[in-house]
Protein backbone atom coordinates (compact mmCIF):
# COMPACT_ATOMS: atom_id res chain seq x y z
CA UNK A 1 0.00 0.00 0.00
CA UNK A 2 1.19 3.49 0.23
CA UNK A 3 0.48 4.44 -3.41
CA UNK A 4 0.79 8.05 -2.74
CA UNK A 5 4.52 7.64 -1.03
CA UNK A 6 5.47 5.06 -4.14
CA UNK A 7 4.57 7.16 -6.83
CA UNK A 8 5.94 9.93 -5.27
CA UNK A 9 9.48 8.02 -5.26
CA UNK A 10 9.13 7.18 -8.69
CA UNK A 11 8.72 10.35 -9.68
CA UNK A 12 11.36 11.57 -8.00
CA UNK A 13 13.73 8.98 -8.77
CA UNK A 14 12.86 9.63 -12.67
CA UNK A 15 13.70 13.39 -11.96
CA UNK A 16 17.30 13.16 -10.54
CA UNK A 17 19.09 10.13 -12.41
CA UNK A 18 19.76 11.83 -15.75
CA UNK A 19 21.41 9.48 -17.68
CA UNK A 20 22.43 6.68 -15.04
CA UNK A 21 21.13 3.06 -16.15
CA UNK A 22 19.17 1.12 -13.62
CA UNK A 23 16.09 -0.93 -12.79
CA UNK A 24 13.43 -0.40 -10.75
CA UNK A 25 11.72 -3.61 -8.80
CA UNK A 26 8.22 -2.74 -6.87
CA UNK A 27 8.29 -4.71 -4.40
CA UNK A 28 4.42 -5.40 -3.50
CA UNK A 29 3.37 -7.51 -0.43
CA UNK A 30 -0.17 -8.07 -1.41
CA UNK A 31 -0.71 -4.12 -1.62
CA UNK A 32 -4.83 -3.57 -1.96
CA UNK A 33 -4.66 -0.11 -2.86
CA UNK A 34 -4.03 1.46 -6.23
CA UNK A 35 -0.49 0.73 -6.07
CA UNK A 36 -1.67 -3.34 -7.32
CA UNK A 37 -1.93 -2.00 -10.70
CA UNK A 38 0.76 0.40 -10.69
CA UNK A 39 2.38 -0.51 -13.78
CA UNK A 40 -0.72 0.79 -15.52
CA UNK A 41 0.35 4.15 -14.42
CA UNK A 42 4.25 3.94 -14.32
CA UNK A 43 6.07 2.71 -16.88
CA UNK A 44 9.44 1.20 -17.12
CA UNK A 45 9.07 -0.53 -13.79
CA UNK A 46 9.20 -4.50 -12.68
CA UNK A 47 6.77 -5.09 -9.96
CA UNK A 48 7.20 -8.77 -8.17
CA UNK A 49 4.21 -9.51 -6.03
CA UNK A 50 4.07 -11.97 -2.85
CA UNK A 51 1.85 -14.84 -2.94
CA UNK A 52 0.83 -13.92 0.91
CA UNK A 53 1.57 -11.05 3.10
CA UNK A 54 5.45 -12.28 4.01
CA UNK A 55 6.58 -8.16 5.65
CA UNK A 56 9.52 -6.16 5.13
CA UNK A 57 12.44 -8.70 5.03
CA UNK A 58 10.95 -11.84 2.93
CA UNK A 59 9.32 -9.39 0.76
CA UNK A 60 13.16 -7.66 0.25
CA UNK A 61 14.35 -11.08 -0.19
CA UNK A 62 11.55 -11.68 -2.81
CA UNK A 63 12.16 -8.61 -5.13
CA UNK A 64 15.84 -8.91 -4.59
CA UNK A 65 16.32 -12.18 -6.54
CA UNK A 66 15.02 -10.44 -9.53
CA UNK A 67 17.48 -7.58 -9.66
CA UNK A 68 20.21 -7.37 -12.84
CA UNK A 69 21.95 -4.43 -11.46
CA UNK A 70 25.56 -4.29 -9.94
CA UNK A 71 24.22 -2.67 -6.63
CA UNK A 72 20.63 -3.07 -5.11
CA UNK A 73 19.35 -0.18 -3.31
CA UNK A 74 16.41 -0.46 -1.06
CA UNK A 75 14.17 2.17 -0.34
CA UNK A 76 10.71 1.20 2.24
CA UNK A 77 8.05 3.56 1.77
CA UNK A 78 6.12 3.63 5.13
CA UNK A 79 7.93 6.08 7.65
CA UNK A 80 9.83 9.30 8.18
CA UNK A 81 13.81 10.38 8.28
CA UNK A 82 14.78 8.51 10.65
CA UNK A 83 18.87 8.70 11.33
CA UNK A 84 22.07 9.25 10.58
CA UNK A 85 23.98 6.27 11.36
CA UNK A 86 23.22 3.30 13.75
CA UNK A 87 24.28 2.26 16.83
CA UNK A 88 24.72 -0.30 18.44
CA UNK A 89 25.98 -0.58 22.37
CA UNK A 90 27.72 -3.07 24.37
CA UNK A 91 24.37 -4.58 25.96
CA UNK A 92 23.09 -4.91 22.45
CA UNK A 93 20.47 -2.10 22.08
CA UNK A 94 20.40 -0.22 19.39
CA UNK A 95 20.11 3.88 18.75
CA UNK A 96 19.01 5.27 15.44
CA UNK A 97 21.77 8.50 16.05
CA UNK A 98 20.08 11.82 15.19
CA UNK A 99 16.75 10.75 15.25
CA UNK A 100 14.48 13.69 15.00
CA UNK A 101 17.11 16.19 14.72
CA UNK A 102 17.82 18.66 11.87
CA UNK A 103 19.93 16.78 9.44
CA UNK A 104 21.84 19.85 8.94
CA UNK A 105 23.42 19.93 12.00
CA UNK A 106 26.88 19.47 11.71
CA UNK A 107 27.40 16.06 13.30
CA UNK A 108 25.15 14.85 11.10
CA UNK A 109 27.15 16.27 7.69
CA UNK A 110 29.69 14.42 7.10
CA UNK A 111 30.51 10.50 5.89
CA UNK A 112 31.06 7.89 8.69
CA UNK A 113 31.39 4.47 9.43
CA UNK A 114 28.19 3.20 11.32
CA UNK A 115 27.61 0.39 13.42
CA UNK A 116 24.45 -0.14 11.09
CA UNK A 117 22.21 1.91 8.62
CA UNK A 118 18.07 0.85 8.80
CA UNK A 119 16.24 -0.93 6.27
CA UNK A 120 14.60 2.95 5.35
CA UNK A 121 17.29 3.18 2.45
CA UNK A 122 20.24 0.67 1.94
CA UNK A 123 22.49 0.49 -0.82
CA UNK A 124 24.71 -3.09 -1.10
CA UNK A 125 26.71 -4.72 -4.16
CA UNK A 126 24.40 -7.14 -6.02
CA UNK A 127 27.09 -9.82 -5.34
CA UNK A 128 28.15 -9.12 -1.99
CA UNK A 129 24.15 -9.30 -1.01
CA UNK A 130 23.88 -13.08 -3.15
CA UNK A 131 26.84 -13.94 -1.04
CA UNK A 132 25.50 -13.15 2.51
CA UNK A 133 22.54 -14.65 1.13
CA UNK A 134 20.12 -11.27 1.47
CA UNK A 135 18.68 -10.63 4.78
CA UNK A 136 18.38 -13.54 7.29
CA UNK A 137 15.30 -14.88 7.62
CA UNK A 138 15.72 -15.51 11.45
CA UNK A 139 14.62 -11.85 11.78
CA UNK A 140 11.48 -12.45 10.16
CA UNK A 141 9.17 -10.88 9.71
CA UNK A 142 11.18 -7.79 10.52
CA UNK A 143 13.97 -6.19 13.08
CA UNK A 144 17.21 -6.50 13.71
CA UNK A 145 17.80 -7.50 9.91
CA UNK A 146 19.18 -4.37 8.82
CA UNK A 147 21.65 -4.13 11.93
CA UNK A 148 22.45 -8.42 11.10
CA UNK A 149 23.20 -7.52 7.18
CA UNK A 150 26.07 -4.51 8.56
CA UNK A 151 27.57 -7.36 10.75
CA UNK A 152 27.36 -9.71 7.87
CA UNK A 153 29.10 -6.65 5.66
CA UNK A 154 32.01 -6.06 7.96
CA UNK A 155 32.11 -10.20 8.56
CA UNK A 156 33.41 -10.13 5.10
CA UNK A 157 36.23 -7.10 5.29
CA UNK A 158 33.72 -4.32 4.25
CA UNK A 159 32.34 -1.09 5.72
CA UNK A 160 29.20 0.54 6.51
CA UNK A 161 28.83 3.51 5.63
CA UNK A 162 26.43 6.99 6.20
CA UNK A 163 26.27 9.09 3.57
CA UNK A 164 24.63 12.39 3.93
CA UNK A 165 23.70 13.97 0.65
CA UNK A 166 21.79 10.66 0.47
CA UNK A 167 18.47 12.09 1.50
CA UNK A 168 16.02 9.69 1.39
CA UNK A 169 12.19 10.52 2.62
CA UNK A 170 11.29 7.66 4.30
């Protein structure tokens, strides 16, 4: 659901990429609202529907095996900016760092490494992700996956990484 939020992405995304090639994979998890029949209304878009409701991380998993590109780049429609960075701390919780602030503050302006990033906007390499085997299904149907995928990342000799002028409207 969300059509409002999804086509307002779309459009968006159309606006700002100039002449970059990529895909774009609708990820719908039973949606009963207009956005069911969105490719009547947006074209150049693959949408790859769930048989049954199966929530944020088996629906990611889902779409995911369908991508071509070099890098998948999630993007969840349901929420609001949310963070600039992870954390996590020693007894395990977990802080979303700047939540609610103005992202123009200064400590939240510049790149970092981050315990984490959410599941609001994630960018991975296509083969790195086959690799780790997408998000693990132990956090289903949602949580903790996000945070689980960075440890995966670093697992493997990579970093995570905040980016800034990535502003995504979540």
């Amino acid at each position: 659901n969300q059509f409002d939020y999804t086509y307002a992405c779309l459009r968006s995304i159309f606006e700002n990429t100039g002449d970059i090639n990529y895909e774009i994979i609708i990820a719908d998890d039973c949606s009963n609202d207009l956005t069911k029949n969105i490719c009547e209304v947006v074209k150049g878009i693959h949408v790859e529907k769930t048989q049954g409701q199966s929530y944020f991380l088996r629906n990611c998993n889902h779409a995911a095996k369908a991508a071509k590109g070099k890098y998948i780049v999630f993007l969840n429609n349901d929420g609001r900016l949310q963070e600039a960075g992870g954390i996590l701390w020693k007894d395990g919780s977990a802080w979303n760092f700047g939540n609610g602030h103005n992202p123009a503050m200064p400590e939240y302006r510049y790149v970092k490494d981050v315990d984490y990033i959410s599941g609001a906007a994630i960018m991975i390499r296509h083969d790195l992700w086959n690799e780790l085997g997408g998000f693990d299904e132990t956090f289903a149907p949602a949580y903790c996956e996000d945070s689980d995928l960075a440890f995966s990342v670093r697992k493997k000799g990579y970093r995570v990484v905040y980016q800034p002028l990535s502003v995504v409207v979540h």
